[in-house]
N, C-alpha and C. Protein backbone atom coordinates (compact mmCIF):
# COMPACT_ATOMS: atom_id res chain seq x y z
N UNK A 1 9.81 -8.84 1.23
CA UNK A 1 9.54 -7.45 0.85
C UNK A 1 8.89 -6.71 2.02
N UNK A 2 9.41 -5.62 2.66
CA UNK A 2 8.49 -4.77 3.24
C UNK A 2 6.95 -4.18 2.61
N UNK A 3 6.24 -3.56 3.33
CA UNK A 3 4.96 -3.68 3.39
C UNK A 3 5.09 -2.37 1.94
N UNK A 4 6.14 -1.13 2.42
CA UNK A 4 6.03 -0.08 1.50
C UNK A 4 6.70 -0.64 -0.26
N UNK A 5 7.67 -1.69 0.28
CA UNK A 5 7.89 -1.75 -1.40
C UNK A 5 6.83 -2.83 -2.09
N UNK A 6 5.95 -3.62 -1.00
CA UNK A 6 4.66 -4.18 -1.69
C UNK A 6 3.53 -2.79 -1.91
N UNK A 7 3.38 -1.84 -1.51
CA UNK A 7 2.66 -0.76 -1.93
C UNK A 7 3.32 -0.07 -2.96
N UNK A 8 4.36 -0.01 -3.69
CA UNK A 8 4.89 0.57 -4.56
C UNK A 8 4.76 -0.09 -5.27
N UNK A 9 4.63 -1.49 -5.42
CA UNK A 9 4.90 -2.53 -6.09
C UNK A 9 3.18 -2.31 -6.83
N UNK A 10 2.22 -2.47 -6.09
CA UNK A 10 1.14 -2.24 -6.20
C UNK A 10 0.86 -1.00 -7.11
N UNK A 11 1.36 0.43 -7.03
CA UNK A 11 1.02 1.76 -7.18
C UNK A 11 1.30 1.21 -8.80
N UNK A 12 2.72 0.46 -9.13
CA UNK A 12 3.33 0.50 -10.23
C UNK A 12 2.02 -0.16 -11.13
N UNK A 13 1.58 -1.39 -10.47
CA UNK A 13 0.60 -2.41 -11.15
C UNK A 13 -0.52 -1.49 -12.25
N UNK A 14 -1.00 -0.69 -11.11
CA UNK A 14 -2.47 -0.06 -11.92
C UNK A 14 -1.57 1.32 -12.12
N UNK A 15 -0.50 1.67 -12.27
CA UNK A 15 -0.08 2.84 -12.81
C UNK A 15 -0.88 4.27 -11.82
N UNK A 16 -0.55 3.98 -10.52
CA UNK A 16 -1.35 4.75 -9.48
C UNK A 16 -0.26 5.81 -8.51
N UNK A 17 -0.53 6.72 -8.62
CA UNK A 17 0.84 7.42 -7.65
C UNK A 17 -0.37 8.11 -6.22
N UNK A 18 0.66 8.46 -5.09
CA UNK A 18 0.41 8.40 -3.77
C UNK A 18 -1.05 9.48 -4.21
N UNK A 19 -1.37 10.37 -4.70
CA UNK A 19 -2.48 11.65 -5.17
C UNK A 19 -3.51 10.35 -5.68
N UNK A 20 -3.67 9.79 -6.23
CA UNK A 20 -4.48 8.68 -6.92
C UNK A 20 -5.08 7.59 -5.47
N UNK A 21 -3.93 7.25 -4.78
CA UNK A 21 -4.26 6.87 -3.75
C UNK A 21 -5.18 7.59 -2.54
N UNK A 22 -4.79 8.77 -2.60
CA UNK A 22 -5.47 9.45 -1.15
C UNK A 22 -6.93 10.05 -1.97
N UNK A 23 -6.94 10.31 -3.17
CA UNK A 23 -8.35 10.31 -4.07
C UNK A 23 -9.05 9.28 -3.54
N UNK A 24 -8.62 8.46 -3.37
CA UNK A 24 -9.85 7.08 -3.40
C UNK A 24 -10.00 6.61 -2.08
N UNK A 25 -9.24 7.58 -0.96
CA UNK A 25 -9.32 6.60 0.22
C UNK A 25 -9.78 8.59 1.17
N UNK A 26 -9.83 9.41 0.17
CA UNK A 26 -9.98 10.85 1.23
C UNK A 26 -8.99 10.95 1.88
N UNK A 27 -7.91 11.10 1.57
CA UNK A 27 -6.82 11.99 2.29
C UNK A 27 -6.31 11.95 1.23
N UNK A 28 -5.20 13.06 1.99
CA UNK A 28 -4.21 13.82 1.04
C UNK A 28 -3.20 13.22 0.39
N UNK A 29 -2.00 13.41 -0.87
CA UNK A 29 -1.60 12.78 -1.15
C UNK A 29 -0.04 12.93 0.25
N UNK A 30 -0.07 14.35 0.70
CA UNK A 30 1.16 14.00 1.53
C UNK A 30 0.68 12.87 2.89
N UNK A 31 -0.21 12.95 3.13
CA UNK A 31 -1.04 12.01 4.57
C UNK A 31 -0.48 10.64 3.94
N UNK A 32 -0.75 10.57 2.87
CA UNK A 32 -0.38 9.12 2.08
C UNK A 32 1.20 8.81 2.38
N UNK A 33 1.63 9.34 1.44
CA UNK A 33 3.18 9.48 1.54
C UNK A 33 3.51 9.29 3.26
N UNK A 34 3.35 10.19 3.78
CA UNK A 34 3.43 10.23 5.38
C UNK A 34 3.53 8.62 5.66
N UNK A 35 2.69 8.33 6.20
CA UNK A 35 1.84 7.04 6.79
C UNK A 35 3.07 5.62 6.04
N UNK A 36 3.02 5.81 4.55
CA UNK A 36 4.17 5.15 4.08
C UNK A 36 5.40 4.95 4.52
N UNK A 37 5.98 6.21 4.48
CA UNK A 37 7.20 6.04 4.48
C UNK A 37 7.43 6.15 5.98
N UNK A 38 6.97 6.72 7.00
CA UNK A 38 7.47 6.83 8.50
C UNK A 38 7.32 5.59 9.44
N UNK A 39 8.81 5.88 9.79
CA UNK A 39 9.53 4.72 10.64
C UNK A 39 8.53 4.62 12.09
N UNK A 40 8.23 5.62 12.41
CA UNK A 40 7.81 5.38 13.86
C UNK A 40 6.43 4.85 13.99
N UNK A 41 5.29 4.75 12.74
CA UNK A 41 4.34 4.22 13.09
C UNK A 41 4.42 3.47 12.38
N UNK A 42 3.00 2.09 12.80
CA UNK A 42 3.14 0.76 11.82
C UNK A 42 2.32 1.31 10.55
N UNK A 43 2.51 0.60 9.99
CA UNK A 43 1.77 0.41 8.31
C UNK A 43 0.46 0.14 8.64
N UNK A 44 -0.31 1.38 7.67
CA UNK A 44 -1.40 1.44 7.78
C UNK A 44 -2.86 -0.06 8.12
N UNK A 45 -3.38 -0.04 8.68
CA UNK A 45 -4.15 -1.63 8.54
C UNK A 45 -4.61 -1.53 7.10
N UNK A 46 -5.29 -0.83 6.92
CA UNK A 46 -6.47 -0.35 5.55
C UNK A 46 -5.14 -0.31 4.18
N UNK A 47 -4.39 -0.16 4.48
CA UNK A 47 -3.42 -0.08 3.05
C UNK A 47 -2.82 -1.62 2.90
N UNK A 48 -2.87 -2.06 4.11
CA UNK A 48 -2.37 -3.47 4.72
C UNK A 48 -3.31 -5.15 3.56
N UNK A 49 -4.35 -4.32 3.58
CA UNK A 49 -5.52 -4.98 2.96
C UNK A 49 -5.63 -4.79 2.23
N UNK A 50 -5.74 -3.80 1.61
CA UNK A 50 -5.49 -3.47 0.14
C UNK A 50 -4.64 -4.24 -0.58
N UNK A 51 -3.28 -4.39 -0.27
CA UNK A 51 -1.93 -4.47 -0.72
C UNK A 51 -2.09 -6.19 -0.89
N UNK A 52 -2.61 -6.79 0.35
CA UNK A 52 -3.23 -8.64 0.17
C UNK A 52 -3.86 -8.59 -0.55
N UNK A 53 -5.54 -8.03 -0.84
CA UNK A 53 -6.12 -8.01 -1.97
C UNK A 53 -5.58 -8.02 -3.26
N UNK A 54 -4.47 -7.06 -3.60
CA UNK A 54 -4.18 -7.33 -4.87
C UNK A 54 -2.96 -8.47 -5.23
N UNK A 55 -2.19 -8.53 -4.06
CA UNK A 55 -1.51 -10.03 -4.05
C UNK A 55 -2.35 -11.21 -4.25
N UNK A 56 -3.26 -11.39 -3.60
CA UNK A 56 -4.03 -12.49 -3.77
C UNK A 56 -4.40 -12.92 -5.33
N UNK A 57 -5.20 -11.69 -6.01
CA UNK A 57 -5.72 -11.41 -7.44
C UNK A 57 -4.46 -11.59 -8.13
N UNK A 58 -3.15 -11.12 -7.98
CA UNK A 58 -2.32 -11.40 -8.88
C UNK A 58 -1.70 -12.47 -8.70
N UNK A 59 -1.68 -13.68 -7.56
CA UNK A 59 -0.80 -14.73 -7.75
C UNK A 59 0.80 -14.62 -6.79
N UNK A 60 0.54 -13.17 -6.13
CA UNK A 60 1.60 -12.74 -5.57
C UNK A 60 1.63 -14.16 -4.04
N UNK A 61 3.33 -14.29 -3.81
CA UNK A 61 3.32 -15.21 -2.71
C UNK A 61 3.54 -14.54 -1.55
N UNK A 62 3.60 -13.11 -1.28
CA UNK A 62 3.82 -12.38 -0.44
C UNK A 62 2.33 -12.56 0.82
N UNK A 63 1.94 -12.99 0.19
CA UNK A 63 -0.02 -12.83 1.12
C UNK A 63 0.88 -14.05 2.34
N UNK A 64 1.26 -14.74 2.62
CA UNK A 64 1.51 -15.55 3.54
C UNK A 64 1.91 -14.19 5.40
N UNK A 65 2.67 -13.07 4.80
CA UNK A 65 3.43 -12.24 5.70
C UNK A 65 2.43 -10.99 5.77
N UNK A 66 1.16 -11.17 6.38
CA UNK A 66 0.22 -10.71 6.23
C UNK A 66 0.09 -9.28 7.66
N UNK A 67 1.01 -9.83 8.68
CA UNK A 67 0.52 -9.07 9.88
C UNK A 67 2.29 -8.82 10.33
């Protein structure tokens, strides 16, 4: 799985959309979206961690493809 469909995957879990996200982290919900979906930069570190954190808690086997 790429990093964005483990963050979607995530959003779906706690029923959280990209506005819910940038609430809790101070930015916007388009900054969010942005950062997601664009090809030219890497995936956020801080969303990066997040996204293991809740793999880990749920049992997810994705935590191995961490970097």
């Amino acid at each position: 799985m790429t990093w964005k469909e483990r963050y979607d995957r995530m959003k779906a879990h706690y029923g959280w959309t990209d506005k819910h996200v940038a609430e809790m982290t101070g930015n916007s919900a388009g900054s969010v979206r942005t950062v997601v979906t664009a090809k030219t930069q890497e995936f956020p570190r801080w969303l990066k961690l997040a996204i293991v954190v809740f793999e880990i808690e749920n049992g997810y086997k994705e935590i191995a493809v961490v970097l």
